[in-house]
C-alpha atoms as a PDB file:
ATOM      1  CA  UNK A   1      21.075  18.177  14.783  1.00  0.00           C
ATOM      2  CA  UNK A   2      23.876  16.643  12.177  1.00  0.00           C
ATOM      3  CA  UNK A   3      22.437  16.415   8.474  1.00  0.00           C
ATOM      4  CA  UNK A   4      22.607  12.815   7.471  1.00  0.00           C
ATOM      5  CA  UNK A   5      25.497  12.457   4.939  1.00  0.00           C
ATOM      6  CA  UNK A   6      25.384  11.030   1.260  1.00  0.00           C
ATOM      7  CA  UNK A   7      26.046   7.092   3.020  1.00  0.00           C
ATOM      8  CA  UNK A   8      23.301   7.447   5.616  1.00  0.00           C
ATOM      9  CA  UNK A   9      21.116   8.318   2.753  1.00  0.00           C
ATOM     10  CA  UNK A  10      22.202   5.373   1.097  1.00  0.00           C
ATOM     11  CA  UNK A  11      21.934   2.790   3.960  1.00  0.00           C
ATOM     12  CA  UNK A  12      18.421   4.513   5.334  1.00  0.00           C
ATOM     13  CA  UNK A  13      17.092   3.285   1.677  1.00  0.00           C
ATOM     14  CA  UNK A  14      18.674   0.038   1.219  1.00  0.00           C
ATOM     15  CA  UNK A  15      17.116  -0.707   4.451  1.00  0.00           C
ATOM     16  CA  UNK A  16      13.550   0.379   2.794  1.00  0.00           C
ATOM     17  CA  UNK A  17      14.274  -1.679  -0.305  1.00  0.00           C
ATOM     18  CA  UNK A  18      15.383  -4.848   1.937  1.00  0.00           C
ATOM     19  CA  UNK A  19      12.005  -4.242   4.070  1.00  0.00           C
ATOM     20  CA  UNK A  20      10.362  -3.888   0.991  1.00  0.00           C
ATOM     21  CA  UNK A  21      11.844  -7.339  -0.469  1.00  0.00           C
ATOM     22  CA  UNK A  22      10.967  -9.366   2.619  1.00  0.00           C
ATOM     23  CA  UNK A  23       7.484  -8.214   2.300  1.00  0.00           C
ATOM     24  CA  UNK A  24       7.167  -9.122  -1.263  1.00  0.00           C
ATOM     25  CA  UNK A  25       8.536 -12.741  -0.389  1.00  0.00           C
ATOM     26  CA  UNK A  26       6.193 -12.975   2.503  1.00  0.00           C
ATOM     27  CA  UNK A  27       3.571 -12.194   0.035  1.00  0.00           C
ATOM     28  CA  UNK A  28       4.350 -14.477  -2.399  1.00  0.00           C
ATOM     29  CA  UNK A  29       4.686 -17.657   0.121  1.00  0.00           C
ATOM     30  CA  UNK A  30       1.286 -16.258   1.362  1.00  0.00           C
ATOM     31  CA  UNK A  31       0.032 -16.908  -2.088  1.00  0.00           C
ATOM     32  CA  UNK A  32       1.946 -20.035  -2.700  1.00  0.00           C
ATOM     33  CA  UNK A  33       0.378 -21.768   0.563  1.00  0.00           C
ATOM     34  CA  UNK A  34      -3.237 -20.761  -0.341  1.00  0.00           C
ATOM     35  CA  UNK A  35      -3.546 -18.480   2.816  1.00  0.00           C
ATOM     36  CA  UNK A  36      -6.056 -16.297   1.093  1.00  0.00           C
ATOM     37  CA  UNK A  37      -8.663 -18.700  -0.015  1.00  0.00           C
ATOM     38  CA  UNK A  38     -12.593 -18.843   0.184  1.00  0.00           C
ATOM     39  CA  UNK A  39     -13.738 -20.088   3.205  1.00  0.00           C
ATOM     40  CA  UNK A  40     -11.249 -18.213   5.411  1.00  0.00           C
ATOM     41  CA  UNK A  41     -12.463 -15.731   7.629  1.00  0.00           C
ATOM     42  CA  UNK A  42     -10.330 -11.774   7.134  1.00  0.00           C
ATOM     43  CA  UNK A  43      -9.101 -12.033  10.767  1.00  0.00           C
ATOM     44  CA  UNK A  44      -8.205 -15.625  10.318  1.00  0.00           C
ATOM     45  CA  UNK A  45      -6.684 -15.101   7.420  1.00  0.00           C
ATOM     46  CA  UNK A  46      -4.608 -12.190   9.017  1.00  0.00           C
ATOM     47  CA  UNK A  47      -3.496 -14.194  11.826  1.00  0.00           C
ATOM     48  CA  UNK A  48      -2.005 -17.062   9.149  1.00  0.00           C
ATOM     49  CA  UNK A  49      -0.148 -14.349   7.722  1.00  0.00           C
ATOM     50  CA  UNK A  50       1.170 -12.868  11.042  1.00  0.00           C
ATOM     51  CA  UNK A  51       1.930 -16.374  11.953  1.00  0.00           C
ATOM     52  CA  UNK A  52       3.760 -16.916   8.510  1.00  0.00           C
ATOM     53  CA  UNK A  53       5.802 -13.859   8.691  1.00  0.00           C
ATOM     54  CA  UNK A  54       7.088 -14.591  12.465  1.00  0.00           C
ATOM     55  CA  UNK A  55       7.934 -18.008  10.999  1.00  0.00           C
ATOM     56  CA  UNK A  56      10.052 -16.913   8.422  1.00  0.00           C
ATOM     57  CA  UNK A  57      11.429 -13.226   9.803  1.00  0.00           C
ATOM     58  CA  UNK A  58      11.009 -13.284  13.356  1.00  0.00           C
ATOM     59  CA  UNK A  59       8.724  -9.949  12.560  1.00  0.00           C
ATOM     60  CA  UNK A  60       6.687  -9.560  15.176  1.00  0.00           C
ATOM     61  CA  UNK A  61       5.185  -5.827  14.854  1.00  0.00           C
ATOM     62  CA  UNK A  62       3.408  -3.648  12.236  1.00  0.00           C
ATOM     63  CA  UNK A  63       3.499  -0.192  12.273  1.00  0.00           C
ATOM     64  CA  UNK A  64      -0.343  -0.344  11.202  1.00  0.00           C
ATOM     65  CA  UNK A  65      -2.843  -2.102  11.793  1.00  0.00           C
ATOM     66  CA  UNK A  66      -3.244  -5.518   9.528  1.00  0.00           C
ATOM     67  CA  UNK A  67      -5.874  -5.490   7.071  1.00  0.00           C
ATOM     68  CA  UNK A  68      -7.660  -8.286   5.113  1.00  0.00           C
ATOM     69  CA  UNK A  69     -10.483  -7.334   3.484  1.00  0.00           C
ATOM     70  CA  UNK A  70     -13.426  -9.025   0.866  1.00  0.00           C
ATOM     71  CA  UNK A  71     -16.347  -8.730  -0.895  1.00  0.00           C
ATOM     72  CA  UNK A  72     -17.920  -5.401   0.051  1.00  0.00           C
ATOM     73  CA  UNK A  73     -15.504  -5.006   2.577  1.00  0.00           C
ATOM     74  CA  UNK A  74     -13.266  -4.206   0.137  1.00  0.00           C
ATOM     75  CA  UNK A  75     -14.404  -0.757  -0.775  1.00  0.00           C
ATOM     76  CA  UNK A  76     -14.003   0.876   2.991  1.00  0.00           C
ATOM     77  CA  UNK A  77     -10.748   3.071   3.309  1.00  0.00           C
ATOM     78  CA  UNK A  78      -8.409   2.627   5.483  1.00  0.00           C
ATOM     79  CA  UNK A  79     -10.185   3.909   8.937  1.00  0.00           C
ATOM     80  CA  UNK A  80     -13.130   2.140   8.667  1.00  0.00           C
ATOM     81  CA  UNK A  81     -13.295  -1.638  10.292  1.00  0.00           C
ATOM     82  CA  UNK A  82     -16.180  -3.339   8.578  1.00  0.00           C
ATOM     83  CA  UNK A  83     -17.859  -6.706  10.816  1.00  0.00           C
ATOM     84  CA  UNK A  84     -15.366 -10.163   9.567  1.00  0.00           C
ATOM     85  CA  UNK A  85     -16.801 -11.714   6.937  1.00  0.00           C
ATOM     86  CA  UNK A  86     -16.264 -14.914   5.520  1.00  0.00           C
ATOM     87  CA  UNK A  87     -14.437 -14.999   2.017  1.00  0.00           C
ATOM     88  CA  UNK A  88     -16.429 -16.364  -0.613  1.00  0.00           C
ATOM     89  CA  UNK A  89     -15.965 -18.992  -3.549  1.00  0.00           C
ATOM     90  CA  UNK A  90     -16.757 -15.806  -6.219  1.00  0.00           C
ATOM     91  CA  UNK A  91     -15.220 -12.944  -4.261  1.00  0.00           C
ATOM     92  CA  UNK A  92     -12.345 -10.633  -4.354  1.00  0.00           C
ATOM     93  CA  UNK A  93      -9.884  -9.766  -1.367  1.00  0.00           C
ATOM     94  CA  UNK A  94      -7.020  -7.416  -0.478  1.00  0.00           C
ATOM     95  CA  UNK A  95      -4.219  -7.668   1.948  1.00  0.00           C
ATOM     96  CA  UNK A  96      -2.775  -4.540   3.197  1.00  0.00           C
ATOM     97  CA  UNK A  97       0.172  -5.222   5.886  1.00  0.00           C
ATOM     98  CA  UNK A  98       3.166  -3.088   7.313  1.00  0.00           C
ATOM     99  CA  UNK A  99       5.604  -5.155   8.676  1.00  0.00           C
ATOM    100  CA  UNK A 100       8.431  -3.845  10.513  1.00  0.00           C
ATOM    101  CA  UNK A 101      11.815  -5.637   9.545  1.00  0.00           C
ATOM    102  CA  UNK A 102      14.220  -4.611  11.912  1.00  0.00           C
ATOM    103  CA  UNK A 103      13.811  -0.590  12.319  1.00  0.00           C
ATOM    104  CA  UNK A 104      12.467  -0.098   9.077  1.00  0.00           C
ATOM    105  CA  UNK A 105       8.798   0.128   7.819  1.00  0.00           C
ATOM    106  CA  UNK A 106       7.534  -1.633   4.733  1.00  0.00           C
ATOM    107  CA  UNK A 107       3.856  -1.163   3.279  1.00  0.00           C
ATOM    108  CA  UNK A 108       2.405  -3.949   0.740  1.00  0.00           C
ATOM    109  CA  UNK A 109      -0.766  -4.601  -0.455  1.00  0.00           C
ATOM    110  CA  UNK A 110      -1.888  -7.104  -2.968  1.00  0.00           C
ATOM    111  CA  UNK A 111      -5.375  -8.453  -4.593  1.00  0.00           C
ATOM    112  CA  UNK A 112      -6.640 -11.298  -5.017  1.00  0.00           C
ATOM    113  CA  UNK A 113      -9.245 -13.097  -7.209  1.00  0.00           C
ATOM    114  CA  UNK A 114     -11.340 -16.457  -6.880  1.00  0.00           C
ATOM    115  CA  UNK A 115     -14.009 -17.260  -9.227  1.00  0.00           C
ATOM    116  CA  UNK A 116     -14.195 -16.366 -12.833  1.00  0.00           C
ATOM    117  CA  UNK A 117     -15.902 -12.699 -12.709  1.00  0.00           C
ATOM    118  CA  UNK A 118     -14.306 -10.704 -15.700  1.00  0.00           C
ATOM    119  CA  UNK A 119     -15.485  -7.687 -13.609  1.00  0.00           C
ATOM    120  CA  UNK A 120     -13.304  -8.550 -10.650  1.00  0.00           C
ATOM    121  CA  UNK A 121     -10.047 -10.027 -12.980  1.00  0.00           C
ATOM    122  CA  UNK A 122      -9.645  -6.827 -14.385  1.00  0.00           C
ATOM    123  CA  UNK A 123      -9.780  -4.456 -11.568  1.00  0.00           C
ATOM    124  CA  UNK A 124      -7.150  -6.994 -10.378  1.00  0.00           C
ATOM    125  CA  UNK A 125      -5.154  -6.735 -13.616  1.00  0.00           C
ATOM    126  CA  UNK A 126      -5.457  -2.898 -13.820  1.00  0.00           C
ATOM    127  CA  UNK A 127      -4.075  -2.544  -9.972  1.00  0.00           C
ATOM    128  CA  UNK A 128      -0.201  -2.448 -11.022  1.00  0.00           C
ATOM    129  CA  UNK A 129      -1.251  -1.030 -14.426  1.00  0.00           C
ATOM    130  CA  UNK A 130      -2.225   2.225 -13.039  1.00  0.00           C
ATOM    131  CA  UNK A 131       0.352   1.734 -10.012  1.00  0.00           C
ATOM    132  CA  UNK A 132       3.445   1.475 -12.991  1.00  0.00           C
ATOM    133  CA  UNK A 133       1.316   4.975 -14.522  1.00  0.00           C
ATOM    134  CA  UNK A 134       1.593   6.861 -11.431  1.00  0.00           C
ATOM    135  CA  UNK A 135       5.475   6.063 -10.483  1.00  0.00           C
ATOM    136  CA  UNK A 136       6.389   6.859 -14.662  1.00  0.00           C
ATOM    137  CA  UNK A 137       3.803  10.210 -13.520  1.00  0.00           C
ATOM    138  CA  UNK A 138       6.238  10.915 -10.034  1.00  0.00           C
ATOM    139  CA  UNK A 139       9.523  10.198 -12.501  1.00  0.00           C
ATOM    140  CA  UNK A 140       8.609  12.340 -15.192  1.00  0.00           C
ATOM    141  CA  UNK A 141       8.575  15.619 -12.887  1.00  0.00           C
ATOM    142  CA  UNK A 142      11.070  16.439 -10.486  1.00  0.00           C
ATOM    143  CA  UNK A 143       9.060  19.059  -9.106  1.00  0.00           C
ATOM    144  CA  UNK A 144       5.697  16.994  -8.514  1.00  0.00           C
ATOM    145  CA  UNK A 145       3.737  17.773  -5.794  1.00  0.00           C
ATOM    146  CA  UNK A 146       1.521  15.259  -3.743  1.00  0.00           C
ATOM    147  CA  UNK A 147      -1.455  16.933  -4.490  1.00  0.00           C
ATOM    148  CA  UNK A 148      -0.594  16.875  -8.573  1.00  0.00           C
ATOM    149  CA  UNK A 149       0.550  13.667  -8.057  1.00  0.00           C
ATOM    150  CA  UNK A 150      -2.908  13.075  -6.631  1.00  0.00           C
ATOM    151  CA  UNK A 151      -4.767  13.889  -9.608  1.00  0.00           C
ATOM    152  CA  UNK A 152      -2.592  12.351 -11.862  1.00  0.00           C
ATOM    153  CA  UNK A 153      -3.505   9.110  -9.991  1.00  0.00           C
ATOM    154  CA  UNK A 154      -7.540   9.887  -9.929  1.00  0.00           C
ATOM    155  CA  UNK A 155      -7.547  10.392 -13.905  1.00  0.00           C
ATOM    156  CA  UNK A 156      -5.595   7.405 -14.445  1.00  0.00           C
ATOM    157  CA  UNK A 157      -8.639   5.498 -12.326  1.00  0.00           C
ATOM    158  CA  UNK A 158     -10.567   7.088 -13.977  1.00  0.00           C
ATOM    159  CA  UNK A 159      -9.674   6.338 -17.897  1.00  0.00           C
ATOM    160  CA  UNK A 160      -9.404   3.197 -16.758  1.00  0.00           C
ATOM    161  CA  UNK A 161     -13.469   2.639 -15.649  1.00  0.00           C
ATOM    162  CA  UNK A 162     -12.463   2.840 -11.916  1.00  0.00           C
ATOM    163  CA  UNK A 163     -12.883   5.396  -8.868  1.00  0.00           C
ATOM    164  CA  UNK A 164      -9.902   6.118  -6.534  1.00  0.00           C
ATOM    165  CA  UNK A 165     -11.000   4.933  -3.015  1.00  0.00           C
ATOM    166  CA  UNK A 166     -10.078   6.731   0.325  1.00  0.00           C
ATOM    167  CA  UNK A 167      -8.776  10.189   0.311  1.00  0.00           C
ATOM    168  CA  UNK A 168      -5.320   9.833  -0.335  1.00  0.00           C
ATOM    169  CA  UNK A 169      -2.980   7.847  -2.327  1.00  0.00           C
ATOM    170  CA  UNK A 170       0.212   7.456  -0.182  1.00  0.00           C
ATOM    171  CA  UNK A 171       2.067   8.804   2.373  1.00  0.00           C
ATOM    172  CA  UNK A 172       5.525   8.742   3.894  1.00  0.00           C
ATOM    173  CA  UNK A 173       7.114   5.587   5.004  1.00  0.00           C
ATOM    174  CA  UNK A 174      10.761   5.284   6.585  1.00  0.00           C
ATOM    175  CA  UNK A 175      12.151   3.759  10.042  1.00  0.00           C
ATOM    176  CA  UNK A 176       9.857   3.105  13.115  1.00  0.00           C
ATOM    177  CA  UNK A 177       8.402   5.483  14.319  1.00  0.00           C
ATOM    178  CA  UNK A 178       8.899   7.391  11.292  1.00  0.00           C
ATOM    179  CA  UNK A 179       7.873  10.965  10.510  1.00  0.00           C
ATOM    180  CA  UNK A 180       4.781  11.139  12.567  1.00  0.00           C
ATOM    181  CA  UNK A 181       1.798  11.225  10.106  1.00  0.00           C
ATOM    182  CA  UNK A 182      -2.253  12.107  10.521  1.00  0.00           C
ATOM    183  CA  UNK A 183      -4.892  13.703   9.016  1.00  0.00           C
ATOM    184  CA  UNK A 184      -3.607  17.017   9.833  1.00  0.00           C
ATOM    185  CA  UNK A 185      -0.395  16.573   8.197  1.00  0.00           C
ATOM    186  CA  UNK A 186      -1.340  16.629   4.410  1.00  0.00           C
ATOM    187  CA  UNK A 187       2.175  17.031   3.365  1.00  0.00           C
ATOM    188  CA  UNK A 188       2.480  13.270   4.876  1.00  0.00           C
ATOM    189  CA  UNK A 189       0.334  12.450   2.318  1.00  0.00           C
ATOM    190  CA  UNK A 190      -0.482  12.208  -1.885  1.00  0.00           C
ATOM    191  CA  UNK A 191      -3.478  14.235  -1.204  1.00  0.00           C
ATOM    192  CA  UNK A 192      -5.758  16.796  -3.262  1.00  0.00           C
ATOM    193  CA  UNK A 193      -4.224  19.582  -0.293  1.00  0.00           C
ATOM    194  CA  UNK A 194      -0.827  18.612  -0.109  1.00  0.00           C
ATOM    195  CA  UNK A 195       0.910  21.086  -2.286  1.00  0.00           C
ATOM    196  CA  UNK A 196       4.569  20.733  -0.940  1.00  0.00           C
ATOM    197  CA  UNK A 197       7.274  18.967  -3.609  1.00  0.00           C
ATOM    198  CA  UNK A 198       7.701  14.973  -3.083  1.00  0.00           C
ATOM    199  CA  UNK A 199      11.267  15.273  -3.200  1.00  0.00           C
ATOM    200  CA  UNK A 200      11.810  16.834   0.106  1.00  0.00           C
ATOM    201  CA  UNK A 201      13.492  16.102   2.940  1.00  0.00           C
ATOM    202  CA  UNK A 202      11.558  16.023   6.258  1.00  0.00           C
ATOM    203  CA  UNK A 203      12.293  17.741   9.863  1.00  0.00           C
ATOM    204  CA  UNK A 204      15.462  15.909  10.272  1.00  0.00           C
ATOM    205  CA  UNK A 205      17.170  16.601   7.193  1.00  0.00           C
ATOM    206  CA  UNK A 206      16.077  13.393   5.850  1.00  0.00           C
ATOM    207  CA  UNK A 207      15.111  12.659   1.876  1.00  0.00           C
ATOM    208  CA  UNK A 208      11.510  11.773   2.202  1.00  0.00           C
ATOM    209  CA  UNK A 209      10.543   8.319   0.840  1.00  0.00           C
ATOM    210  CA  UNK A 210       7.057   7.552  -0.371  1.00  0.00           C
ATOM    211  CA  UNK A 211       4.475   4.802  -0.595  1.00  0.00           C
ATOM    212  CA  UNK A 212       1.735   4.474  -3.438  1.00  0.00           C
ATOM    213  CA  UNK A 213      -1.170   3.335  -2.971  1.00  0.00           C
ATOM    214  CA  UNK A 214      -3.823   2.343  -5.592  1.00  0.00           C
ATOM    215  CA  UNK A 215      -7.226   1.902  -4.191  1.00  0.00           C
ATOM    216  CA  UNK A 216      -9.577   0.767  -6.894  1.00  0.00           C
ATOM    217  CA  UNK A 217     -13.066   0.440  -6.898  1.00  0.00           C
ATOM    218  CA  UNK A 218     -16.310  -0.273  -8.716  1.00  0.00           C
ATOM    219  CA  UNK A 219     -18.696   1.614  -7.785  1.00  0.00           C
ATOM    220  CA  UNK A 220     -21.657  -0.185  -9.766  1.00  0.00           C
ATOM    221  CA  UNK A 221     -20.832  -3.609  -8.452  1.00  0.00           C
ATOM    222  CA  UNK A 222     -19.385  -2.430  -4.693  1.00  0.00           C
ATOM    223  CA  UNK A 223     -16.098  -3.792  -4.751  1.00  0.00           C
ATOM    224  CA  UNK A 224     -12.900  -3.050  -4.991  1.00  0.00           C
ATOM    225  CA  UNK A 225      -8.627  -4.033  -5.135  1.00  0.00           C
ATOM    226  CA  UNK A 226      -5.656  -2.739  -3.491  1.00  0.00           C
ATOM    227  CA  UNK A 227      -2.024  -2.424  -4.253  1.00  0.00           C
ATOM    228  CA  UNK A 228       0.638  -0.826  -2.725  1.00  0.00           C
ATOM    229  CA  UNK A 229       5.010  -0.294  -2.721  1.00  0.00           C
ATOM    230  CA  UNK A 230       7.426   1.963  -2.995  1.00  0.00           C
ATOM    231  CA  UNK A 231       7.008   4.762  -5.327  1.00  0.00           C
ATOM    232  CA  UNK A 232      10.472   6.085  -5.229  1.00  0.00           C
ATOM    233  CA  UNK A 233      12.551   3.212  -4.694  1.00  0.00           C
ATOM    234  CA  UNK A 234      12.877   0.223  -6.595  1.00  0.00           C
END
């Protein structure tokens, strides 16, 4: 198998960043037309965005499944698939999609706050607060593992009043199908058990590309926020 050379590198993660980009401007039309609103059921909501994104990409596939998740909902990992509930006039939701745009995978998640609970606004604010801590975390050691990485992650939650939610706090992301990843594959992941390096390159001779994911949540008042990009490109 050839080793991809210094240009393939360079066009694999300009395609990344230009999935990335589309997602971000599907996200903010999605907030610009209201799409996440009380009164909205999560699969309705889901469907407008699936709807919105055909509209203005032709996308037409996600390489997981697409989440939309409120109130209590909001705390449940990834796995779980709580009953649809109805978004409420006080509530807090989280979109979590992964869009392919032509071959390549992006992963975004955003939060989103109704209602005037201080509680809720600043679990919302702190989202890209501790997101911006982890990446200046990945950048300031070249050798970082994804379980140190991990940790780094957790305490940040932590100072901040938070728990991390779900098990891991992001994985490997790159063209469809990409690296095949699962719970047996901790090195796929920013997990306690992963102790290989982040800057890798996978089975094909690839540089591995990462997603981070910050999964907030309060444990006193059962909810929780969600955001999501690409750790190691911009």
């Amino acid at each position: 198998m050839a080793v991809p050379d210094r240009m393939d590198e360079q066009l694999r993660a300009l395609g990344l960043v230009e999935a990335q980009r589309r997602a971000a401007a599907l996200f903010a039309e999605v907030e610009a037309r209201g799409l996440v609103a009380p009164g909205y059921g999560e699969r309705e909501v889901s469907d407008r965005i699936r709807d919105l994104a055909n509209a203005m990409f032709g996308t037409t596939k996600y390489w997981h499944k697409r989440i939309v998740r409120s109130g209590p909902n909001t705390v449940f990992p990834y796995k779980e698939n709580p009953p649809d509930r109805i978004i409420g006039e006080d509530d807090i939701a989280f979109v979590d999609f992964g869009p392919l745009f032509e071959e390549y995978e992006a992963d975004f998640g955003r939060t989103f706050v109704f209602g005037e609970d201080p509680a809720k606004h600043r679990l919302r604010n702190d989202l890209p607060l501790v997101f911006a801590a982890g990446r200046e975390a990945f950048r300031a050691d070249p050798d970082i593992t994804g379980g140190r990485l991990h940790a780094e992650v957790q305490a940040l939650a932590a100072k901040a009043g938070w728990t991390l939610g779900g098990w891991h706090a992001g994985h490997l992301v790159g063209e469809f199908p990409h690296e095949t990843i699962d719970g047996a594959l901790v090195e796929s992941y920013i997990t306690p058990d992963n102790d290989h390096p982040i800057r890798r390159t996978d089975r094909a001779g690839w540089r591995c590309h990462w997603i981070l994911e910050i999964h907030l949540v309060d444990e006193q008042n059962g909810f929780g926020g969600f955001y999501e990009q690409l750790l190691d490109l911009a």
